[in-house]
C-alpha atoms as a PDB file:
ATOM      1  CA  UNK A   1       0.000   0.000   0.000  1.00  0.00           C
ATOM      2  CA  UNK A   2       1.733   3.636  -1.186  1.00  0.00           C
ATOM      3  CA  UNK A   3       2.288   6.046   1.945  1.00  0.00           C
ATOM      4  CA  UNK A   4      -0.824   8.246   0.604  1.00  0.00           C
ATOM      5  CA  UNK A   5      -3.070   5.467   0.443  1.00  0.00           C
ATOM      6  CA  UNK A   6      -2.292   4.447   3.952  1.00  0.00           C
ATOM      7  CA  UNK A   7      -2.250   7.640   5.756  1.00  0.00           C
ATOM      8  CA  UNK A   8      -6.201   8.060   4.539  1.00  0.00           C
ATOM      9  CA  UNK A   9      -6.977   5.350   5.967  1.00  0.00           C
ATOM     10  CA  UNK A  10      -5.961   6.056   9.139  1.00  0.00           C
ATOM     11  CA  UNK A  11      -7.560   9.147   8.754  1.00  0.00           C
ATOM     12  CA  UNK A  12     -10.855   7.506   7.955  1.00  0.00           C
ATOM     13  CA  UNK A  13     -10.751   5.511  10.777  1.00  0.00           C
ATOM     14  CA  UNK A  14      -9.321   7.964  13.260  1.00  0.00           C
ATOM     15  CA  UNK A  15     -11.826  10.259  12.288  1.00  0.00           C
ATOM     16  CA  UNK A  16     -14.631   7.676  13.175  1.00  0.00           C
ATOM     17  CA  UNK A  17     -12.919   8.015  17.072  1.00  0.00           C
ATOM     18  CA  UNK A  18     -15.043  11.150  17.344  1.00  0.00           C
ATOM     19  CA  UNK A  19     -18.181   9.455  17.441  1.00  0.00           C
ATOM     20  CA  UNK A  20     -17.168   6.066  19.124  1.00  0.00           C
ATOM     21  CA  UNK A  21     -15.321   5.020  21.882  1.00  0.00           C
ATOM     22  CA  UNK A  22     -12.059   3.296  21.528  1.00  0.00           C
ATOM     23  CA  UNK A  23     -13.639  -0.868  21.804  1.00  0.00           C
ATOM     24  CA  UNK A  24     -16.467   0.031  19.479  1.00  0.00           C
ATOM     25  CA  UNK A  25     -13.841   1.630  16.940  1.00  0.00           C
ATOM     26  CA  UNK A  26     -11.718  -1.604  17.639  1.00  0.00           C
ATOM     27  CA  UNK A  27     -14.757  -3.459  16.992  1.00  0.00           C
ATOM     28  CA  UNK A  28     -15.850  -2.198  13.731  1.00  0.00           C
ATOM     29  CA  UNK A  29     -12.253  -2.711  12.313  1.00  0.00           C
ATOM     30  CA  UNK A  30     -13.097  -5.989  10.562  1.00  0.00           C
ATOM     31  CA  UNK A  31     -16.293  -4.637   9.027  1.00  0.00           C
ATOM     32  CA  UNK A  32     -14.440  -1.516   7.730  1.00  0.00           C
ATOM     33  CA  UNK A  33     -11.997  -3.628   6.133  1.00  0.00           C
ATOM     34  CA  UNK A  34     -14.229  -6.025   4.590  1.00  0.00           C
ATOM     35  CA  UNK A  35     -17.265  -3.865   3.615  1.00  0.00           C
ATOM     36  CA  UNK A  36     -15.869  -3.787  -0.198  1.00  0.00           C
ATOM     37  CA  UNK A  37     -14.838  -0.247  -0.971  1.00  0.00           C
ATOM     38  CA  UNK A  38     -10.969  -0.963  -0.777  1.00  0.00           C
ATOM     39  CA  UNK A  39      -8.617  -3.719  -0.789  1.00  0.00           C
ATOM     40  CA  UNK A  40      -6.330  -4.124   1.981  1.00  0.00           C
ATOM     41  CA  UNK A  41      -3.776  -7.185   2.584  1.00  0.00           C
ATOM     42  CA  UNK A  42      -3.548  -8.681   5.964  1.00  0.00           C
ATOM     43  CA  UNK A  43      -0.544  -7.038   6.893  1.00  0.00           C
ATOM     44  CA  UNK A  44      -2.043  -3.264   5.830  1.00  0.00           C
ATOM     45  CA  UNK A  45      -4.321  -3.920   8.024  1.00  0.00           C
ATOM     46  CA  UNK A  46      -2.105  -4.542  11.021  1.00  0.00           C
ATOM     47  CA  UNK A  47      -0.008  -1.519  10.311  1.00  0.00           C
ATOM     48  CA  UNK A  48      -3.423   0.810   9.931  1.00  0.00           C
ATOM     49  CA  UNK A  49      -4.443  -0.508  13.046  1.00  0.00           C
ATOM     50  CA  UNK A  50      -1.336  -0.811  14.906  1.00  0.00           C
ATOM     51  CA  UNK A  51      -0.911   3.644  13.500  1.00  0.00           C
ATOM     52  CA  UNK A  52      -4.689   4.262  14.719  1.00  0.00           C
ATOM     53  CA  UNK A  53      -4.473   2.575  18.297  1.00  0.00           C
ATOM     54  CA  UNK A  54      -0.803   4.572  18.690  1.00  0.00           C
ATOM     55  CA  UNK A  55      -2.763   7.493  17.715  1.00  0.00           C
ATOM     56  CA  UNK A  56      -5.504   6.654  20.091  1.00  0.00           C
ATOM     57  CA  UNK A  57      -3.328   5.787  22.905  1.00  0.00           C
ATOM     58  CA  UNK A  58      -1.737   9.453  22.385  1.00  0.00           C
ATOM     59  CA  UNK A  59      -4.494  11.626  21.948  1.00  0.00           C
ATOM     60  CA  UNK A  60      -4.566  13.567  25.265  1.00  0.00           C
ATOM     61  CA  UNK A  61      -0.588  14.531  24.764  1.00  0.00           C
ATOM     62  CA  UNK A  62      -1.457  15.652  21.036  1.00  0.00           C
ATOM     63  CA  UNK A  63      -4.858  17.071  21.571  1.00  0.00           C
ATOM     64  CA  UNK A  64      -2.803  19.079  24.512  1.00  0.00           C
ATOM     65  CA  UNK A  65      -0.476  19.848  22.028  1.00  0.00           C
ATOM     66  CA  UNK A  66      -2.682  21.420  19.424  1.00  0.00           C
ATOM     67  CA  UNK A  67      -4.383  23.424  21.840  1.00  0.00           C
ATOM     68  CA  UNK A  68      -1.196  24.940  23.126  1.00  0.00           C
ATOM     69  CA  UNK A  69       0.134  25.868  19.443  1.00  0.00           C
ATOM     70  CA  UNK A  70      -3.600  27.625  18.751  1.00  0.00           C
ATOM     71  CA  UNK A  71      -4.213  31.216  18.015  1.00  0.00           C
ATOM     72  CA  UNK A  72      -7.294  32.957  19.030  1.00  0.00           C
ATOM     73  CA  UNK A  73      -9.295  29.394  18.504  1.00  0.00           C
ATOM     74  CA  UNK A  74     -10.315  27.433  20.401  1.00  0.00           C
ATOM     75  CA  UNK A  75      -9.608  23.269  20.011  1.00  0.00           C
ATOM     76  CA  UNK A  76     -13.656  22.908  20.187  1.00  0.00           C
ATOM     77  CA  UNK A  77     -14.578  24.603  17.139  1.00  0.00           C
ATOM     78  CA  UNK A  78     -12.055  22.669  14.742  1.00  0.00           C
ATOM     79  CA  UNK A  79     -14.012  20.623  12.426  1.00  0.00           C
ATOM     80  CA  UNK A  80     -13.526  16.691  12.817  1.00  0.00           C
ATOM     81  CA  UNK A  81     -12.206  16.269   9.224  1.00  0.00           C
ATOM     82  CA  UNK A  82      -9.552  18.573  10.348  1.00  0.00           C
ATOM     83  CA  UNK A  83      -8.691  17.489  14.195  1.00  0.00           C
ATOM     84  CA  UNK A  84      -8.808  14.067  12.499  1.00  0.00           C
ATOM     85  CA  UNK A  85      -5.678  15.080  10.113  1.00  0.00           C
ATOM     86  CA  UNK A  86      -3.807  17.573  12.748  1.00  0.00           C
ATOM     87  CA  UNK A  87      -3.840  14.667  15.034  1.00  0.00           C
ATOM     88  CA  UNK A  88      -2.854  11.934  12.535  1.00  0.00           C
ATOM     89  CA  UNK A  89       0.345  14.290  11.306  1.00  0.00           C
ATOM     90  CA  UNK A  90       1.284  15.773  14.362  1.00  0.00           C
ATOM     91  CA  UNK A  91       1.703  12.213  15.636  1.00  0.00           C
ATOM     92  CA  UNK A  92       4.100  11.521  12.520  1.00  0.00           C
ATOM     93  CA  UNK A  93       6.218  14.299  12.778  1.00  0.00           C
ATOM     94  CA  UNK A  94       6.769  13.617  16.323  1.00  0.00           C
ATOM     95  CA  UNK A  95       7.493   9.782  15.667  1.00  0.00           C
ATOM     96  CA  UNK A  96       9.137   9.809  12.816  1.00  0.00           C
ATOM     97  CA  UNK A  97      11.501  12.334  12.438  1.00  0.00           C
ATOM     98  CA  UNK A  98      13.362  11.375   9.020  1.00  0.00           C
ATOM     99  CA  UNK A  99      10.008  11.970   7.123  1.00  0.00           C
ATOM    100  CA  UNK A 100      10.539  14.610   5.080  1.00  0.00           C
ATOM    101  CA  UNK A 101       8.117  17.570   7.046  1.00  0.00           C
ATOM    102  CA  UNK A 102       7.224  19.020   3.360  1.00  0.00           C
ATOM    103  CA  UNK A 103       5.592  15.745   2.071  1.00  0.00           C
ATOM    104  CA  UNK A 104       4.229  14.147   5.747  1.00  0.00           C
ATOM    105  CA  UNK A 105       2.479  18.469   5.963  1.00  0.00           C
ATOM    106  CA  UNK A 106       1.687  18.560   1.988  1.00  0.00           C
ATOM    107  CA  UNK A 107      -0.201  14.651   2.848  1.00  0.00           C
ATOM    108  CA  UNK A 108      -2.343  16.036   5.691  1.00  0.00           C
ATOM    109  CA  UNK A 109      -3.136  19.138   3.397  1.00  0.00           C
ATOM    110  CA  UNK A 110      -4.144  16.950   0.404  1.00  0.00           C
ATOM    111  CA  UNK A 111      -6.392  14.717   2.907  1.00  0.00           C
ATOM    112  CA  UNK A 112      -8.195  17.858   4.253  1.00  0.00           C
ATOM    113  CA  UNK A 113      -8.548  19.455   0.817  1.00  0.00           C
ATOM    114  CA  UNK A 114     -10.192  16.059  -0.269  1.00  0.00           C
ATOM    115  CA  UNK A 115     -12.697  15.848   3.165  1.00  0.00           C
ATOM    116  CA  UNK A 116     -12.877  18.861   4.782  1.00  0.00           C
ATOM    117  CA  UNK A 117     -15.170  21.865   4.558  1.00  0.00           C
ATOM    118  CA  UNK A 118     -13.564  24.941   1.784  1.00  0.00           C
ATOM    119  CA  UNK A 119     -10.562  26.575   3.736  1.00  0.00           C
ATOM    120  CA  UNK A 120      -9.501  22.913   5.285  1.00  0.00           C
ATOM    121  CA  UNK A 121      -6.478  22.502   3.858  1.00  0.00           C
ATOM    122  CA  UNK A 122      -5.339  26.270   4.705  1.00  0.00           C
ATOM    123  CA  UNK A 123      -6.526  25.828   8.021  1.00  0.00           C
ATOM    124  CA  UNK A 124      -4.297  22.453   8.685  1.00  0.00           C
ATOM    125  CA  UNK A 125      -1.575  23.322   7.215  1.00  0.00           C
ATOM    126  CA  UNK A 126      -1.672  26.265   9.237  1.00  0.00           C
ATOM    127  CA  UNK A 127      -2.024  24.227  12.107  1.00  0.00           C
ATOM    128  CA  UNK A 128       1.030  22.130  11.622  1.00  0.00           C
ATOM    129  CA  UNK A 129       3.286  24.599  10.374  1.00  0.00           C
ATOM    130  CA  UNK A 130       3.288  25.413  14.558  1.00  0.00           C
ATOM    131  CA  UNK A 131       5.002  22.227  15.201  1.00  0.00           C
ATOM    132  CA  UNK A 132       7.464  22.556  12.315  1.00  0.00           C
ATOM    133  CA  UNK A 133      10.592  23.731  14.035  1.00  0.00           C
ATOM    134  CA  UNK A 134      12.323  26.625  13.139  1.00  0.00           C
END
């Protein structure tokens, strides 16, 4: 599976955390997978769900994080499509530092252009260039 591919599926299921809890989410993994849209090997699917739950299992720290890095907004008004990519690409530029930070940001901007509201991909990009160090 290329990078791209990968990364919005993560974001598909990560964005699904905002209206489930964790063991539900966990739950409807095999459905997701098999409900015919996509084709994903075995071993995709361990990595997707081995990214989400590492995700999941960091979300305080990185919602914390986003919060911290906002400007005159507030971490409650960012649309779900959005919080959905911040979190997913905050979480790989803080694991994996020898991604290159252009094409990890320009990913999340293309995923929020694709699923978020007009303005998304401003708006994350935005977002992330806060955690891009100077």
């Amino acid at each position: 599976m290329k990078q791209r591919a990968f990364k919005e599926q993560v974001f598909k299921l990560l964005f699904r955390a905002e209206f489930n809890t964790r063991e539900e989410l966990l739950e409807q993994l095999p459905f997701y997978f098999d409900a015919g849209d996509m084709t994903v090997s075995v071993e995709d699917r361990g990595k997707i769900e081995e990214r989400l739950c590492a995700i999941l299992d960091r979300m305080p720290e990185i919602d914390s994080q986003i919060a911290s890095r906002l400007k005159n907004w507030k971490p409650e008004r960012i649309g779900k499509v959005e919080l959905a990519v911040i979190r997913m690409t905050v979480y790989e530029l803080q694991t994996n530092p020898a991604a290159p930070v252009g094409v990890v940001i320009n990913d999340a901007v293309d995923i929020a252009k694709k699923y978020g509201q007009d303005g998304a991909g401003q708006f994350v990009n935005g977002v992330l260039a806060a955690f891009v160090p100077r």
